[in-house]
Protein backbone atom coordinates (compact mmCIF):
# COMPACT_ATOMS: atom_id res chain seq x y z
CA UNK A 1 -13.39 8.60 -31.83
CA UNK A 2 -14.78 9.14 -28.98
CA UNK A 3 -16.45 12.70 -28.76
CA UNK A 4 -15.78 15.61 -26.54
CA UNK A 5 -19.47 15.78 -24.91
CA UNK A 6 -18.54 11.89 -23.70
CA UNK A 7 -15.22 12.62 -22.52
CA UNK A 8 -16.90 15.41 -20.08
CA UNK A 9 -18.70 13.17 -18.38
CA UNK A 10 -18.77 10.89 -15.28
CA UNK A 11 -16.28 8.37 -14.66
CA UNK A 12 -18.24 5.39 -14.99
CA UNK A 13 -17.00 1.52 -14.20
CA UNK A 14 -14.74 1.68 -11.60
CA UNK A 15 -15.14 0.22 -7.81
CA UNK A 16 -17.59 1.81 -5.58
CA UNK A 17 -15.19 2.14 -3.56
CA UNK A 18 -12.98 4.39 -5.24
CA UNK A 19 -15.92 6.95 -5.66
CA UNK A 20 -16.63 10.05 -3.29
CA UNK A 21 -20.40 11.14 -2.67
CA UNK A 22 -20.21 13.35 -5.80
CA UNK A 23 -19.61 10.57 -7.84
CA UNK A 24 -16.16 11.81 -8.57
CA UNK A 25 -12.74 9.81 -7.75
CA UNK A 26 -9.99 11.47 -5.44
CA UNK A 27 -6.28 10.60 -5.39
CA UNK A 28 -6.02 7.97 -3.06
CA UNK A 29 -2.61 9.02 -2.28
CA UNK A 30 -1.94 10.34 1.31
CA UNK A 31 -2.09 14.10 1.46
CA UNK A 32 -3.19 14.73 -2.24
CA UNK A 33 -6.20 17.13 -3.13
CA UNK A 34 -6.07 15.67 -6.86
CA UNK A 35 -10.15 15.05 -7.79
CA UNK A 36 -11.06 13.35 -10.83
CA UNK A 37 -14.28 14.58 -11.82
CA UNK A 38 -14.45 13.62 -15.41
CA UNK A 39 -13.88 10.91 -18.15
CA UNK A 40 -11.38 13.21 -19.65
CA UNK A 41 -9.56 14.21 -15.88
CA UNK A 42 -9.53 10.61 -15.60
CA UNK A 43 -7.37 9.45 -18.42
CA UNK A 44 -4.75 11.74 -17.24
CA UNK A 45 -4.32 10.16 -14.32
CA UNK A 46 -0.57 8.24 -14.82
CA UNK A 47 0.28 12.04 -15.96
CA UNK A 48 -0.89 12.85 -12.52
CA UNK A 49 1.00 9.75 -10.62
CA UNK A 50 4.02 10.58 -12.49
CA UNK A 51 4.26 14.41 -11.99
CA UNK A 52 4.49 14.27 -8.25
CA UNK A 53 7.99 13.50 -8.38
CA UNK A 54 9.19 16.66 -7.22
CA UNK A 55 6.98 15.89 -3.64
CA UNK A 56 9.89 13.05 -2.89
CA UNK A 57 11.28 15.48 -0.77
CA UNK A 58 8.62 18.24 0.89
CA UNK A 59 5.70 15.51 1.21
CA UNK A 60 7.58 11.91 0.67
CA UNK A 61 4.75 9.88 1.98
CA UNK A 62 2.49 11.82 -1.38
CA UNK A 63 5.14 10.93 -3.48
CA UNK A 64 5.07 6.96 -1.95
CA UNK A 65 1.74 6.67 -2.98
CA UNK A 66 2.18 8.06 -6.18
CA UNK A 67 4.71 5.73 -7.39
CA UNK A 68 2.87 2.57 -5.82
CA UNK A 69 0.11 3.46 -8.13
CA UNK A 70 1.88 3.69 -11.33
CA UNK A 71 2.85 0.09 -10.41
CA UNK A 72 -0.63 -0.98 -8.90
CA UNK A 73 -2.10 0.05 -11.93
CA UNK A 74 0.10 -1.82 -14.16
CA UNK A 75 -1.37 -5.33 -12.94
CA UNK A 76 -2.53 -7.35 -15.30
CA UNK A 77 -2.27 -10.95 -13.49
CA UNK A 78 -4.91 -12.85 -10.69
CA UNK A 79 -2.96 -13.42 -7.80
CA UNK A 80 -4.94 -16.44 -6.41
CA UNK A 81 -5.12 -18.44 -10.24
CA UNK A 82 -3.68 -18.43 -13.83
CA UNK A 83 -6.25 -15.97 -15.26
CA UNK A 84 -4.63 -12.51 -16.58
CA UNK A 85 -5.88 -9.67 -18.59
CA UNK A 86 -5.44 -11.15 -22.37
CA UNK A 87 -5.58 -8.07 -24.99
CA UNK A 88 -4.83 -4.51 -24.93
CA UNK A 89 -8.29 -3.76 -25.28
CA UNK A 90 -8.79 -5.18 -21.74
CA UNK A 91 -7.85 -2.78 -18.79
CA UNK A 92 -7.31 -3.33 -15.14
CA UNK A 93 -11.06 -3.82 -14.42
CA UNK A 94 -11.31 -6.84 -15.94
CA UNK A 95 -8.55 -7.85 -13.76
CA UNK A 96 -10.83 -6.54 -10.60
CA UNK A 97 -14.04 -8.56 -11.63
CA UNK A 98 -12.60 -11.47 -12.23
CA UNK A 99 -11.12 -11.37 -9.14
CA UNK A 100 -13.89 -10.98 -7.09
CA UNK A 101 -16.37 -13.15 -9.35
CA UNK A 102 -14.01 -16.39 -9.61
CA UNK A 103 -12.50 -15.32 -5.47
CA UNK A 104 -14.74 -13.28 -4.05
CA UNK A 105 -11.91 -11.01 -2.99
CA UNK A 106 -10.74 -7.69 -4.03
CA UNK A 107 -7.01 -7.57 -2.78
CA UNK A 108 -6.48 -5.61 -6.40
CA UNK A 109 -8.76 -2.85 -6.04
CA UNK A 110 -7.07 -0.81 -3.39
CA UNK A 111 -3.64 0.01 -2.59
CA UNK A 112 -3.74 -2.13 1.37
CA UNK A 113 -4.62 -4.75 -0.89
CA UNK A 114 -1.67 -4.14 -3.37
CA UNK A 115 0.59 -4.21 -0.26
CA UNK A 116 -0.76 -7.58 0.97
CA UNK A 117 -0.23 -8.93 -2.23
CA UNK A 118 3.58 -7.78 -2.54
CA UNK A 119 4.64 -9.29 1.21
CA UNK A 120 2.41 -12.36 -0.01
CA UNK A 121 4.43 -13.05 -3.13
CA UNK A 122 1.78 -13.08 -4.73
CA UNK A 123 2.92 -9.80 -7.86
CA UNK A 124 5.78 -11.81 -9.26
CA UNK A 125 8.00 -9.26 -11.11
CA UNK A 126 5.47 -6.54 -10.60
CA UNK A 127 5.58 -7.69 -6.33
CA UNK A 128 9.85 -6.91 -6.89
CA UNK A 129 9.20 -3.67 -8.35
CA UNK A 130 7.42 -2.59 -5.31
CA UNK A 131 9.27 -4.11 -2.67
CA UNK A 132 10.84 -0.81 -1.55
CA UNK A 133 8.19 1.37 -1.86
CA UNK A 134 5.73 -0.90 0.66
CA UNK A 135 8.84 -0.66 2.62
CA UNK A 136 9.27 3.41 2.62
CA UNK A 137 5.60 3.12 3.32
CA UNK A 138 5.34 0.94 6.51
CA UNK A 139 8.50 3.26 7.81
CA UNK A 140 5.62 6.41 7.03
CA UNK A 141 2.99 5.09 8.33
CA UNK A 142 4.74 3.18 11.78
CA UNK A 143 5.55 7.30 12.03
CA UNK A 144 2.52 8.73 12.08
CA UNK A 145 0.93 5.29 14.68
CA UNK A 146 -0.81 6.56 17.68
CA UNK A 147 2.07 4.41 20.10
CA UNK A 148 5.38 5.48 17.64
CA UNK A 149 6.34 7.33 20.90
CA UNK A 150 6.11 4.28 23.19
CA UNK A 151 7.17 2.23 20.36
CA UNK A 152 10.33 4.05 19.90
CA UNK A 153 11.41 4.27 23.36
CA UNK A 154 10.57 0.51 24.01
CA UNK A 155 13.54 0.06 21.47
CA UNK A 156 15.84 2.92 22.43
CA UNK A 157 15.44 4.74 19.73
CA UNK A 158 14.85 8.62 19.30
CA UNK A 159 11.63 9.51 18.42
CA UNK A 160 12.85 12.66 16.09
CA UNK A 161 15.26 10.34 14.42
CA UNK A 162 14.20 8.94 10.94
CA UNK A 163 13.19 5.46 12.25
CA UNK A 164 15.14 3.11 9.63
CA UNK A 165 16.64 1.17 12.11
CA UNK A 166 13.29 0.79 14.20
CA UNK A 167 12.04 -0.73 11.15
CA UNK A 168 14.40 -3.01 10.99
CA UNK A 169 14.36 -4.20 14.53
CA UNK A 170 10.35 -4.64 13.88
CA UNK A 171 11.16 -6.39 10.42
CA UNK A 172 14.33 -8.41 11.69
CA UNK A 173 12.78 -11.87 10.75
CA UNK A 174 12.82 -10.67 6.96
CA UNK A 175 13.21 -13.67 5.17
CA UNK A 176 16.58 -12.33 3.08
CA UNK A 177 18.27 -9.70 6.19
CA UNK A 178 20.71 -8.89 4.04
CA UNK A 179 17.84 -7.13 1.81
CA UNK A 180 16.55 -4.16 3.45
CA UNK A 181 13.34 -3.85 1.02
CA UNK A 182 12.04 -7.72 1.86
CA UNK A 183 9.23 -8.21 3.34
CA UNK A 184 8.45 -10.19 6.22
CA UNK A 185 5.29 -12.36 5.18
CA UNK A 186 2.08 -11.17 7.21
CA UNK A 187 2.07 -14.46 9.53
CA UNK A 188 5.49 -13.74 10.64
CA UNK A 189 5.54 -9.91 11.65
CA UNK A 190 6.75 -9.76 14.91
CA UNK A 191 6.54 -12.96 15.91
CA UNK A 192 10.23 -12.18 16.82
CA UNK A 193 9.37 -10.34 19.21
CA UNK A 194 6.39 -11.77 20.98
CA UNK A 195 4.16 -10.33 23.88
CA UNK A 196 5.93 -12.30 26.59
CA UNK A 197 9.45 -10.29 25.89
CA UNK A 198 10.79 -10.00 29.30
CA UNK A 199 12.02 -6.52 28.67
CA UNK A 200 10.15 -4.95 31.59
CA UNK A 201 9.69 -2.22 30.41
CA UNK A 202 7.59 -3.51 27.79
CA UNK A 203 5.45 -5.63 29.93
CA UNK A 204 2.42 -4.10 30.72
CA UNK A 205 2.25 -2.02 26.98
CA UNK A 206 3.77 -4.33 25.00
CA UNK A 207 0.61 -6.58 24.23
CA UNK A 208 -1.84 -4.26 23.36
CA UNK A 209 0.81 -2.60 20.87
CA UNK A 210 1.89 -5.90 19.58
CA UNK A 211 -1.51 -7.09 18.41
CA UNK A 212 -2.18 -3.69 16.84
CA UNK A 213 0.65 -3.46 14.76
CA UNK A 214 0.29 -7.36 13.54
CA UNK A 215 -3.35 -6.52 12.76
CA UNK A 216 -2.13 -3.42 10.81
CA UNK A 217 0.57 -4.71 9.07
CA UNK A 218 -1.79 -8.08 8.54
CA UNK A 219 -4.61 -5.57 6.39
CA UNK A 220 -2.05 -3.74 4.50
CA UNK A 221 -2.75 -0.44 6.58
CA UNK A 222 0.74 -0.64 7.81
């Protein structure tokens, strides 16, 4: 049993990357103040994910995040090989190590990375599960881009509308259309619609926007 003085103290073992300078971890969720500052604060962290349910509607990009993470934390499988976590006394670090000792990536540690994964394929059932979510999420966060204005207008679209339909026109190559949640596969985004469109209108932005977006969407930012 693991005692109460233990349970008070640091979180110890995760990425570096995870950690803030006081050695504590914060929600990496978009817009949440939620610090985990000990051992103890730690292990309730799926309550956490899982309580922000009621943020769907006042803060939906909080609540996004939050269910993404219930899922990113449920991996269990290497992406790149046949290696998976193989007892329950293994947890989703061992998944992280081996991935960067044996592939010297760390696509698993972070949620971009998560996303990159799902529009690689690469998740299997887990990569299904959060097919719509990474999809609510690139709507969010094509919202909140720097060019959204210019973007929208490009495409006649409003920019105070909720931009579903812009998403689609940026997506349209989806491998299965008729599935609104596919992705399109990093290589292909917007390749569609390339920089030479002859929409003039589009002519002298269009390039500059293009490669930012496909370099966004490319590191799982987007």
């Amino acid at each position: 049993m693991t005692s109460p003085g233990l349970m008070s103290g640091p979180i110890l073992g995760w990425p570096q990357s995870w950690y803030d300078t006081n050695r504590s971890i914060p929600c990496p969720a978009r817009h949440c103040s939620q610090v985990f500052d000990t051992r103890m604060q730690w292990t309730q962290r799926f309550k956490h994910f899982e309580d922000q349910w009621g943020q769907r509607e006042e803060v939906p990009e909080t609540h996004t995040d939050h269910q993404i993470l219930l899922l990113f934390m449920e991996q269990e499988a290497c992406p790149y090989c046949d290696w998976a976590i193989s007892s329950s006394k293994e947890d989703i670090r061992f998944l992280f190590d081996h991935e960067q000792r044996e592939h010297g990536t760390s696509d698993t540690t972070d949620i971009d990375g998560f996303v990159r994964l799902v529009r690689r394929q690469a998740l299997g059932q887990l990569g299904l599960q959060a097919q719509e979510l990474v999809f609510w999420r690139f709507l969010q966060k094509l919202k909140v881009h720097k060019d959204f204005g210019l973007i929208s207008r490009f495409f006649h679209y409003a920019e105070d509308e909720v931009p579903i339909d812009l998403a689609n026109t940026l997506l349209f190559n989806r491998p299965h259309r008729q599935y609104m949640y596919y992705p399109v596969p990093p290589d292909d985004f917007l390749m569609h619609l390339v920089p030479s469109n002859n929409q003039r209108e589009m002519e002298f932005h269009w390039p500059e926007i293009w490669n930012d977006l496909r370099e966004m969407y490319r590191n799982g930012w987007l």
